[in-house]
PDB file of N, CA and C in Angstrom:
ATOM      1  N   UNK A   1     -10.179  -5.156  18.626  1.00  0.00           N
ATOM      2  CA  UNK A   1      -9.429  -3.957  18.875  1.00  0.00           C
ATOM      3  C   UNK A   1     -10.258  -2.776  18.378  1.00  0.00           C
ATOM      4  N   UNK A   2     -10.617  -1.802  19.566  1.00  0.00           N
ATOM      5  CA  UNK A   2     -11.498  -0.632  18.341  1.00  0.00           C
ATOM      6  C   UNK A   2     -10.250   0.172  17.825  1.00  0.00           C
ATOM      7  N   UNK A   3     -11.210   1.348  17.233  1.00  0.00           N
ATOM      8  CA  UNK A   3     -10.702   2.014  16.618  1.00  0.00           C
ATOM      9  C   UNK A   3      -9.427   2.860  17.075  1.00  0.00           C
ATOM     10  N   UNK A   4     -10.202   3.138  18.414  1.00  0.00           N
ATOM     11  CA  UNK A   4      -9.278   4.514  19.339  1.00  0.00           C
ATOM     12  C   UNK A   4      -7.885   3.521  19.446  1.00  0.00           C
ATOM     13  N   UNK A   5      -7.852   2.554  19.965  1.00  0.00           N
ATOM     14  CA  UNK A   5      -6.486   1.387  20.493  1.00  0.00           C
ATOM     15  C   UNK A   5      -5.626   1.483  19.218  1.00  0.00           C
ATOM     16  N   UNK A   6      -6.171   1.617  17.891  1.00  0.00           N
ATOM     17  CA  UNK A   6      -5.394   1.783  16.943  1.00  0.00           C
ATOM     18  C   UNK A   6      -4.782   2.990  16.143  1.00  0.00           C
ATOM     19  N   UNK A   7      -5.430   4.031  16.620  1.00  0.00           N
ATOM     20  CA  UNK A   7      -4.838   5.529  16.652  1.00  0.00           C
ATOM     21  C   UNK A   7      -3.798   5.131  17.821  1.00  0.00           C
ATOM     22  N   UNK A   8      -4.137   4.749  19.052  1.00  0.00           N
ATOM     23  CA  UNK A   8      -3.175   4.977  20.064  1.00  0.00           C
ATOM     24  C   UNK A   8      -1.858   4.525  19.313  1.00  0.00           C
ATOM     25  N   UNK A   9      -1.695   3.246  19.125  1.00  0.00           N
ATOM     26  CA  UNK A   9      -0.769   2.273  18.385  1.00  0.00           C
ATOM     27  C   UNK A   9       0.128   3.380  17.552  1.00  0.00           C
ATOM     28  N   UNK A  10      -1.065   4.163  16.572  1.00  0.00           N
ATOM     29  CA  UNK A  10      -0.210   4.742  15.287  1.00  0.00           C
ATOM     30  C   UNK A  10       0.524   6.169  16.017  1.00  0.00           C
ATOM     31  N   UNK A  11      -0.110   6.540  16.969  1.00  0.00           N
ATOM     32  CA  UNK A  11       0.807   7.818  18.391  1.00  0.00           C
ATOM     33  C   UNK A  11       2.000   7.389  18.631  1.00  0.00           C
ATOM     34  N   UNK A  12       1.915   5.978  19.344  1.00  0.00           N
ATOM     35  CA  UNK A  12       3.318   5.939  20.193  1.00  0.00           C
ATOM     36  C   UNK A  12       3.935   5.571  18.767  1.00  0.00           C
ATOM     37  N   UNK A  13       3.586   5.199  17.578  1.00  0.00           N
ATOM     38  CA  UNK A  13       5.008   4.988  17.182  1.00  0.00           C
ATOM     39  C   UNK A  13       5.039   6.074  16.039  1.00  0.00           C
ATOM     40  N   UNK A  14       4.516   7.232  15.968  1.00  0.00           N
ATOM     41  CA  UNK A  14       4.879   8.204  15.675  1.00  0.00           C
ATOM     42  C   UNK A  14       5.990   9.089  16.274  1.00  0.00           C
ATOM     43  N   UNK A  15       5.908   8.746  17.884  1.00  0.00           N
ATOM     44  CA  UNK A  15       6.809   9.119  18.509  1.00  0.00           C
ATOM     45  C   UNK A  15       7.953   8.644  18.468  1.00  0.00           C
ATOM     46  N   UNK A  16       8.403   7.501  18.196  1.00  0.00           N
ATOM     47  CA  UNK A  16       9.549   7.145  17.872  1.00  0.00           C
ATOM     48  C   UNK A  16      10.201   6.956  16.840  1.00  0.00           C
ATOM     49  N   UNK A  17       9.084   7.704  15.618  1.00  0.00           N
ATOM     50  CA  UNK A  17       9.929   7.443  14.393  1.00  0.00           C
ATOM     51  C   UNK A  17      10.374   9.134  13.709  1.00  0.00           C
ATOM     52  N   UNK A  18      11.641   8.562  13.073  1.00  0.00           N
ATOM     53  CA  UNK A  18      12.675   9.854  13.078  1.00  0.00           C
ATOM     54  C   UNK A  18      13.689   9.500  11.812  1.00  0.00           C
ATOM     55  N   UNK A  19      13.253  10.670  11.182  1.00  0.00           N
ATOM     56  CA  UNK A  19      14.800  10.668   9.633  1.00  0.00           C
ATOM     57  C   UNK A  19      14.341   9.661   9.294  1.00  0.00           C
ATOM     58  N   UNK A  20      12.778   9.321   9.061  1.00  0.00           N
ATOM     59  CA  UNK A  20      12.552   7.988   7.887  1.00  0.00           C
ATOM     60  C   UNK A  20      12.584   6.672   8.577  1.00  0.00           C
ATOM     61  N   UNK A  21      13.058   6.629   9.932  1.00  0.00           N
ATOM     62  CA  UNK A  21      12.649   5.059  10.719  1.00  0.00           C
ATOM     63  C   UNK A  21      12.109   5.197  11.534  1.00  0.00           C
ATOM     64  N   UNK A  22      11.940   4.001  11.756  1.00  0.00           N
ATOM     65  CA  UNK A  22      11.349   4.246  13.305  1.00  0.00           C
ATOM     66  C   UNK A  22      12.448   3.595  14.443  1.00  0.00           C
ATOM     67  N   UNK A  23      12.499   3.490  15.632  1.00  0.00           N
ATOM     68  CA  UNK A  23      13.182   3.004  16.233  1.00  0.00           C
ATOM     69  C   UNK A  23      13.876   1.627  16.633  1.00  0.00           C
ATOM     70  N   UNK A  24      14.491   0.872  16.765  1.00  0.00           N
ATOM     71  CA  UNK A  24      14.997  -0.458  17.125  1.00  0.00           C
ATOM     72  C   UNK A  24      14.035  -0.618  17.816  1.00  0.00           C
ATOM     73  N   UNK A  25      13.171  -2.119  18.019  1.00  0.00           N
ATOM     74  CA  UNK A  25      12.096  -2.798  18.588  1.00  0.00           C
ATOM     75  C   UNK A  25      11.059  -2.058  18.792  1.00  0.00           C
ATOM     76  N   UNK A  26      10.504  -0.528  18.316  1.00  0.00           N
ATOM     77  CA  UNK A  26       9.568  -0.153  17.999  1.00  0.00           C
ATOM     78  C   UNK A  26       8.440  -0.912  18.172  1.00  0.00           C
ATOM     79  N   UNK A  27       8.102  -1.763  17.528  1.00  0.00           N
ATOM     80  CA  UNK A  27       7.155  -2.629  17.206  1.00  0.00           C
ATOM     81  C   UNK A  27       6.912  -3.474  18.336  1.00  0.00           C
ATOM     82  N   UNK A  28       8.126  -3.913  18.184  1.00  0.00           N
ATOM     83  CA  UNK A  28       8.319  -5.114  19.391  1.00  0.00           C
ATOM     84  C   UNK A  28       7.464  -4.355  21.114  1.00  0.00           C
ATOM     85  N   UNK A  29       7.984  -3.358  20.939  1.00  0.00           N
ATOM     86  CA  UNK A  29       7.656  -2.775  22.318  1.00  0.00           C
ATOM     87  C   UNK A  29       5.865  -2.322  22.205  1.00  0.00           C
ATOM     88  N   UNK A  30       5.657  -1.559  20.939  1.00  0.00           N
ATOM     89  CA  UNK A  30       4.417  -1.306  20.874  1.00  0.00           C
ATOM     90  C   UNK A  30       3.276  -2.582  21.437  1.00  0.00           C
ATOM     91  N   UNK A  31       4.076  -3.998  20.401  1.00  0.00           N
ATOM     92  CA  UNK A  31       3.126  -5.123  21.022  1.00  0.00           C
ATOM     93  C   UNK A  31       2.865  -5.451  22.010  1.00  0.00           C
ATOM     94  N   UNK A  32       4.031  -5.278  23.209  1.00  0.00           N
ATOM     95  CA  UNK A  32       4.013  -5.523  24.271  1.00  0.00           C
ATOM     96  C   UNK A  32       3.164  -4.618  25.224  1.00  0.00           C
ATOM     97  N   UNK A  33       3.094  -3.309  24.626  1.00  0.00           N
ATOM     98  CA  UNK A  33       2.549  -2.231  25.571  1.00  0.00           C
ATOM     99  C   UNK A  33       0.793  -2.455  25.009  1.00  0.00           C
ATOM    100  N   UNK A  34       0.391  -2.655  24.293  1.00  0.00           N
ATOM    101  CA  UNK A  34      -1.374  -3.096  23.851  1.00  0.00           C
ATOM    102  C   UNK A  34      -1.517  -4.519  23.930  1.00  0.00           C
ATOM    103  N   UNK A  35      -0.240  -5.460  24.252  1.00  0.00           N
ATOM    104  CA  UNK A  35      -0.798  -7.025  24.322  1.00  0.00           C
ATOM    105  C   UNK A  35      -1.540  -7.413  23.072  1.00  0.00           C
ATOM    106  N   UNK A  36      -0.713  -7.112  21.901  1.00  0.00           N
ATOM    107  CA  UNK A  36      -0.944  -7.652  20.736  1.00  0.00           C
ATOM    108  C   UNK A  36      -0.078  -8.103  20.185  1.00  0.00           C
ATOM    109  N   UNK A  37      -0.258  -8.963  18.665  1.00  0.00           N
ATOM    110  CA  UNK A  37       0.735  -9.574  18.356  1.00  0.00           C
ATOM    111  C   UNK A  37       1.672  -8.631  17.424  1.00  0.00           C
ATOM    112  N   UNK A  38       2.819  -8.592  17.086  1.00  0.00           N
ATOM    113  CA  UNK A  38       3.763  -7.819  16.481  1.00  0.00           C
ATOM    114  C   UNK A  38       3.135  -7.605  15.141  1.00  0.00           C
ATOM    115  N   UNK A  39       2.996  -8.875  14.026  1.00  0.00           N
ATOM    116  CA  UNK A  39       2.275  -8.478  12.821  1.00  0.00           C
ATOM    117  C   UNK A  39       1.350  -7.723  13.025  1.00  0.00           C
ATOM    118  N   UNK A  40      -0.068  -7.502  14.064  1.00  0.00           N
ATOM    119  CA  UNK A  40      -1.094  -6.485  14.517  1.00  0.00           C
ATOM    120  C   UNK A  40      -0.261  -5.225  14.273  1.00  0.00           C
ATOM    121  N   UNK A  41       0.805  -4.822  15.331  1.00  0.00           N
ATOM    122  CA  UNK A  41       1.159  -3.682  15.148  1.00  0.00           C
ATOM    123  C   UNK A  41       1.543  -3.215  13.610  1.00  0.00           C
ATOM    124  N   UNK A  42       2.173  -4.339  13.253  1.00  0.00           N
ATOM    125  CA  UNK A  42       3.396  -4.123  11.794  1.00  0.00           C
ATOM    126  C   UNK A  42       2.365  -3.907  10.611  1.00  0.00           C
ATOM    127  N   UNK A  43       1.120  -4.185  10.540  1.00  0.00           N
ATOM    128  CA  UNK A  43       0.248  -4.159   9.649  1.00  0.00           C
ATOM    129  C   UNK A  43      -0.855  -2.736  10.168  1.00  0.00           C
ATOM    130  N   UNK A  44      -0.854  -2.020  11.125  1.00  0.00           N
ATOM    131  CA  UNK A  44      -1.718  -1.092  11.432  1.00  0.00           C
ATOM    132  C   UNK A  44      -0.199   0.169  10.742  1.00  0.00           C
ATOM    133  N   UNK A  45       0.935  -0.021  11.669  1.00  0.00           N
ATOM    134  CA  UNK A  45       1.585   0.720  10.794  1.00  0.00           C
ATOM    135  C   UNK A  45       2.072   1.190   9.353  1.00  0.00           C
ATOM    136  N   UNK A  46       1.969  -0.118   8.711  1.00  0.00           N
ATOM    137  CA  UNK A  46       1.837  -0.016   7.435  1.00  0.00           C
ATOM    138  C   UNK A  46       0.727   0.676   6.085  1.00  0.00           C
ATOM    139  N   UNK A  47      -0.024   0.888   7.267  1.00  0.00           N
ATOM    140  CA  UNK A  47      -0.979   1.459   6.620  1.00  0.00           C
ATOM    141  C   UNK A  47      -1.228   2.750   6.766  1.00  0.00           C
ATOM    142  N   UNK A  48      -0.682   3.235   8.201  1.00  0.00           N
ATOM    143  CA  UNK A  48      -0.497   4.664   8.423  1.00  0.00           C
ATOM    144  C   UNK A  48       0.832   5.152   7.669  1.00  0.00           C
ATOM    145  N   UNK A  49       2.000   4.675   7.540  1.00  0.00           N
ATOM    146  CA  UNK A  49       3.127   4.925   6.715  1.00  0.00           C
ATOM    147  C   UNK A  49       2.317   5.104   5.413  1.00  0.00           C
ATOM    148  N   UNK A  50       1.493   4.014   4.729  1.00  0.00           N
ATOM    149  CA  UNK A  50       1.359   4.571   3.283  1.00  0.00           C
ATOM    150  C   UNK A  50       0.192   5.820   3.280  1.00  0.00           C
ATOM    151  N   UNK A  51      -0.290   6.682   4.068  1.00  0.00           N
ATOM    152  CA  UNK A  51      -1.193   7.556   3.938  1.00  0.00           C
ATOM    153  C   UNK A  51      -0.340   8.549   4.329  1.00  0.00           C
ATOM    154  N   UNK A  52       0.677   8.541   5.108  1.00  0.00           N
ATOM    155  CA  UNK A  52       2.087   9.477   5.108  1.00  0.00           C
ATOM    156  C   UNK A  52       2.685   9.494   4.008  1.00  0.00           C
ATOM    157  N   UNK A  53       3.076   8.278   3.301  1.00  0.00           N
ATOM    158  CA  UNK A  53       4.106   8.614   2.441  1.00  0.00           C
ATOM    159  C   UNK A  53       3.098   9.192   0.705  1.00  0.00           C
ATOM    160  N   UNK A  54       1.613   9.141   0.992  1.00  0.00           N
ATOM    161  CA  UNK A  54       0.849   9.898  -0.209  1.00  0.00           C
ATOM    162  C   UNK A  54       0.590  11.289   0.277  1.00  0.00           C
ATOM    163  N   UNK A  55       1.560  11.855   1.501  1.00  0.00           N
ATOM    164  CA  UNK A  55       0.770  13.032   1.720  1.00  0.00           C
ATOM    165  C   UNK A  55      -0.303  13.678   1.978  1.00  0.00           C
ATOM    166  N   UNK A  56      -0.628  12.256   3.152  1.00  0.00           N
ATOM    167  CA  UNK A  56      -2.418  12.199   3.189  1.00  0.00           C
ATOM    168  C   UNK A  56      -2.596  12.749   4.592  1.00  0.00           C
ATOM    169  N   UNK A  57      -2.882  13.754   5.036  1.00  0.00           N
ATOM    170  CA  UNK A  57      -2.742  14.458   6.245  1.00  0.00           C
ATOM    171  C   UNK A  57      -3.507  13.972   7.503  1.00  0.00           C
ATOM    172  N   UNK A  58      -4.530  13.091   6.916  1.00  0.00           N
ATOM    173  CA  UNK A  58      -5.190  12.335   7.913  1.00  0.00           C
ATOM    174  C   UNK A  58      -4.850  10.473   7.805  1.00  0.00           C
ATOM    175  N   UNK A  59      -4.256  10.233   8.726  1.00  0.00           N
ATOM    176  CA  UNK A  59      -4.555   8.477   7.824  1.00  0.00           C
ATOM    177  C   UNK A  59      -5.538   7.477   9.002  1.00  0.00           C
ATOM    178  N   UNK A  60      -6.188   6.946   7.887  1.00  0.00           N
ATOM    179  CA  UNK A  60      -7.182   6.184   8.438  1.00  0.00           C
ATOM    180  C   UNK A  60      -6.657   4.484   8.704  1.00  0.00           C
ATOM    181  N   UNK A  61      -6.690   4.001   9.703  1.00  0.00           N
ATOM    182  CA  UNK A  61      -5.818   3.182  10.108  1.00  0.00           C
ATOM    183  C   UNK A  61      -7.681   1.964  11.209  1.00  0.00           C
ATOM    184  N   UNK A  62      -8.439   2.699  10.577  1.00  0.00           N
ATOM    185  CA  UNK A  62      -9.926   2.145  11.060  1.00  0.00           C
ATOM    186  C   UNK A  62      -9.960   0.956  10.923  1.00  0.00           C
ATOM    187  N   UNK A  63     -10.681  -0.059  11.414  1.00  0.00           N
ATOM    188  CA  UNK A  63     -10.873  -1.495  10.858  1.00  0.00           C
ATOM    189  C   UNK A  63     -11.484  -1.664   9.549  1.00  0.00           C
ATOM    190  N   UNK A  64     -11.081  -2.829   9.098  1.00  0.00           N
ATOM    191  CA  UNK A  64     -11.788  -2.924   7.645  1.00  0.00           C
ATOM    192  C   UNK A  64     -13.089  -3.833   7.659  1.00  0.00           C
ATOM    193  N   UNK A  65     -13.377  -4.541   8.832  1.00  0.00           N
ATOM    194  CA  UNK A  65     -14.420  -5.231   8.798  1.00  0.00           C
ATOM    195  C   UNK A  65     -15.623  -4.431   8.871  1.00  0.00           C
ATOM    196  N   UNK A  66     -16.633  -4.794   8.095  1.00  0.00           N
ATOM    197  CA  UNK A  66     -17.821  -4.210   8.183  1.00  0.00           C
ATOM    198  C   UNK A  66     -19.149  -4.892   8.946  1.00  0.00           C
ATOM    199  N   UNK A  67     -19.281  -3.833   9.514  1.00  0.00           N
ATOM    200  CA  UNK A  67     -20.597  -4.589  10.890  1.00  0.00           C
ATOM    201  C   UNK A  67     -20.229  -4.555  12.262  1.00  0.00           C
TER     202      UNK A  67
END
């Protein structure tokens, strides 16, 4: 998955999240729309949520593998 597919990911479900959630099957739908597996999504989001919730104006949601 590069990088850009995982900004996309952290877009659409920016768009659906509101007053602190995100939407019913959110996830579910995200997986379906990139043909990935749900934990993929649930773990790219989790990582953009915690660079939101430090007030981090950019969040880096990049791969962690190196090379």
């Amino acid at each position: 998955m590069t990088n850009e597919q995982r900004q996309a990911i952290v877009h659409s479900l920016i768009l659906q999240y509101s007053e602190g959630k995100s939407k019913k099957n959110a996830i579910s739908d995200a997986a379906a729309t990139f043909n990935v597996h749900q934990k993929t999504i649930s773990v790219i989001w989790n990582r953009a949520k915690a660079a939101f919730d430090s007030n981090d104006m950019v969040c880096n949601v990049d791969s962690l593998k190196k090379g």
